[in-house]
C-alpha atoms as a PDB file:
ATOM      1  CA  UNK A   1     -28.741  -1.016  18.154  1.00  0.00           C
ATOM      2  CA  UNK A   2     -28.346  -3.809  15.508  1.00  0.00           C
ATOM      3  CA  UNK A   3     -29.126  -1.063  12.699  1.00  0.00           C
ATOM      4  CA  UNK A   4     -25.938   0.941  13.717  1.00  0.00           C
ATOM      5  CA  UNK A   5     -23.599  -2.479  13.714  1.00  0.00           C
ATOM      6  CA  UNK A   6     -25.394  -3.453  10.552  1.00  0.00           C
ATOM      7  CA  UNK A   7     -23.899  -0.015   9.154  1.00  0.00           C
ATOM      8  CA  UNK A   8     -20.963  -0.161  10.646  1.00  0.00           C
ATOM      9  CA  UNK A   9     -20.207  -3.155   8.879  1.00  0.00           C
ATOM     10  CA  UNK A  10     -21.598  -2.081   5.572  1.00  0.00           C
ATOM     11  CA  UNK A  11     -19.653   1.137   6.266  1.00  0.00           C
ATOM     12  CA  UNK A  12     -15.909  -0.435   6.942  1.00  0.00           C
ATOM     13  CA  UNK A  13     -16.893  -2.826   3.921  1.00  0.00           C
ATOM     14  CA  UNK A  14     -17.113  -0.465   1.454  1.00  0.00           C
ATOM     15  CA  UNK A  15     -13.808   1.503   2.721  1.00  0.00           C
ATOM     16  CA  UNK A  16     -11.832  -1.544   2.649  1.00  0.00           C
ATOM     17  CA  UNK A  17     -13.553  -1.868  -1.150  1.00  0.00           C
ATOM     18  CA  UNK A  18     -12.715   1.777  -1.790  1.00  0.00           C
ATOM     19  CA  UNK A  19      -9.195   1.038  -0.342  1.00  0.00           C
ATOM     20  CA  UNK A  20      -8.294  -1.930  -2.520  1.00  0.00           C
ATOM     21  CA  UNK A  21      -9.782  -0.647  -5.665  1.00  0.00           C
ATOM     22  CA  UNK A  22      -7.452   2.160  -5.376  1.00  0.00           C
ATOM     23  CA  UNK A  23      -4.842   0.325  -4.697  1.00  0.00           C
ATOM     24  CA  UNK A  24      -5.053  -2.115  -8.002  1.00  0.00           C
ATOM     25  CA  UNK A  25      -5.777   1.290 -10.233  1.00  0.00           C
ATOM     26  CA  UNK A  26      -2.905   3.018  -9.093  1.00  0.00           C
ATOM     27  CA  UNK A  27      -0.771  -0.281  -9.312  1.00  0.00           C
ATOM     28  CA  UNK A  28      -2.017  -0.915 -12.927  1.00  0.00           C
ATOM     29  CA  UNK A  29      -1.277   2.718 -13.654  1.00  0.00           C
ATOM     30  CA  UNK A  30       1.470   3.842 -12.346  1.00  0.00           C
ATOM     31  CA  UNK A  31       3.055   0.908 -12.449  1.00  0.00           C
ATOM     32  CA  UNK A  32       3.910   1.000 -16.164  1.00  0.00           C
ATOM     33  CA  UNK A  33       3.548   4.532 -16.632  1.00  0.00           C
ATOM     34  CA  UNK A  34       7.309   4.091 -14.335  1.00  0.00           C
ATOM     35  CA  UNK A  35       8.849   1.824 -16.214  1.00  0.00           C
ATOM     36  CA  UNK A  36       8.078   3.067 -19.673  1.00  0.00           C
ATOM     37  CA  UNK A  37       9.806   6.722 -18.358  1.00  0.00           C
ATOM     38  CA  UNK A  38      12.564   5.186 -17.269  1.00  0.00           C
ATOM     39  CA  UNK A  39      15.255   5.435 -20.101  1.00  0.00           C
ATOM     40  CA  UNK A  40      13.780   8.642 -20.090  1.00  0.00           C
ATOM     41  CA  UNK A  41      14.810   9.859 -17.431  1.00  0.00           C
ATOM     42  CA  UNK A  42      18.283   8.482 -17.076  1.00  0.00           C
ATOM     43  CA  UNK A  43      18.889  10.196 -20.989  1.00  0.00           C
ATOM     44  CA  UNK A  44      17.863  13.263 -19.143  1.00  0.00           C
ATOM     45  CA  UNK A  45      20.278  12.654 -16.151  1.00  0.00           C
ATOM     46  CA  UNK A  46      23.160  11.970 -18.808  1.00  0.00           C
ATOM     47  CA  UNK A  47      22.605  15.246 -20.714  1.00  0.00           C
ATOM     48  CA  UNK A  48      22.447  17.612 -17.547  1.00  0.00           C
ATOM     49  CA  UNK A  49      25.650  16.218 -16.920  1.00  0.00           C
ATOM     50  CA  UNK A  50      26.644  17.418 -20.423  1.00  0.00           C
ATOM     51  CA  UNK A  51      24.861  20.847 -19.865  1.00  0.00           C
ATOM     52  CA  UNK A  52      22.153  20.217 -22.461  1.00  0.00           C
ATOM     53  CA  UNK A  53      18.745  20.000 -21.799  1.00  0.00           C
ATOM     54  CA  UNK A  54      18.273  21.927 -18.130  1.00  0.00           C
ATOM     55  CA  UNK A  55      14.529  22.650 -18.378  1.00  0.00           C
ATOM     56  CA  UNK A  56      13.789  18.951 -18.575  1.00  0.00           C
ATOM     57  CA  UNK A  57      15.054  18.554 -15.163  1.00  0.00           C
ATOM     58  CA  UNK A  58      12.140  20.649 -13.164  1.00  0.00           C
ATOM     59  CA  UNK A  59      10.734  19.479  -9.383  1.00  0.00           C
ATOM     60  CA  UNK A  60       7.340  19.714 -10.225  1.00  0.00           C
ATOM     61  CA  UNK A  61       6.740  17.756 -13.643  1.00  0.00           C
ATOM     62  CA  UNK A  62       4.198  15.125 -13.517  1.00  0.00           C
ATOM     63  CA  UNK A  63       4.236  11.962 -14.025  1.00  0.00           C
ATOM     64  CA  UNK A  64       2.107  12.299 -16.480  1.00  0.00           C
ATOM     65  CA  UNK A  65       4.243  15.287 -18.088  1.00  0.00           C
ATOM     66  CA  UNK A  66       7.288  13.197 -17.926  1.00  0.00           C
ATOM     67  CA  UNK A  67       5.741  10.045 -19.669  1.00  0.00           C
ATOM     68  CA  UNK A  68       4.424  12.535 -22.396  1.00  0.00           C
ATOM     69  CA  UNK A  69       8.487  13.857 -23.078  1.00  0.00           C
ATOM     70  CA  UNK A  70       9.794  10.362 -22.939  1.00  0.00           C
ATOM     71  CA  UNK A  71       7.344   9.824 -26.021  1.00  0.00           C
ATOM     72  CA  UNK A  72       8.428  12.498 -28.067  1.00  0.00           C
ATOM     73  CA  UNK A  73      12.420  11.433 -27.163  1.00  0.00           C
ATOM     74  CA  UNK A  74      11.350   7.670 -28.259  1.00  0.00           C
ATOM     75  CA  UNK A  75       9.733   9.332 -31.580  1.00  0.00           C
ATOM     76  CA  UNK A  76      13.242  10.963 -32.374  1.00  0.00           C
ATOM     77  CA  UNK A  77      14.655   7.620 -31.590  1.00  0.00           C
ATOM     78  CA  UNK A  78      12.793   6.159 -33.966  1.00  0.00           C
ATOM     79  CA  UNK A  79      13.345   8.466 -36.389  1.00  0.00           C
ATOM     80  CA  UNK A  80      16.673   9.197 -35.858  1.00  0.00           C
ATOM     81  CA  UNK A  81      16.171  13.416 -35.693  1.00  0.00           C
ATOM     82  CA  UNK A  82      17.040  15.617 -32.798  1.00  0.00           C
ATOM     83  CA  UNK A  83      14.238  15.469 -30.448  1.00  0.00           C
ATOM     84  CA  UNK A  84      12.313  18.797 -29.506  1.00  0.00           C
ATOM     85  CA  UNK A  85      10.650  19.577 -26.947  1.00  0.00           C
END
């Protein structure tokens, strides 16, 4: 009987491990990945008001696929040139 509780224990520790790890990877992720997209995405929400750019605005881009077309906008930025994408 003390084997199972001993488990148990070990068990709920390493969920509540699993749980908070997750938590600080996703924080320390996501997090920034936000906050760099973020003029981004309101130069996206100005154009489609203009009529430019409609394809940007699609329901199922990523995160990850947004952060990667807020690069290439900041690179035309940079260099002052129309940005493609």
């Amino acid at each position: 009987m003390g084997f199972i509780f001993g488990a148990l224990k070990i068990l709920v520790f390493a969920l509540c491990i699993g749980a908070l790890l997750g938590l600080a990877l996703s924080i320390v992720i996501f997090v920034p990945l936000t906050i760099y997209s973020i003029p981004y995405i309101l130069w996206v929400g100005n154009q489609n008001t203009r009529g430019k750019y409609k394809e940007l605005c699609q329901k199922d881009e990523g995160v990850f696929k947004c952060a990667k077309r807020a690069t290439k906008l900041y690179k035309a930025w940079i260099t002052r040139k129309e940005p493609t994408f």
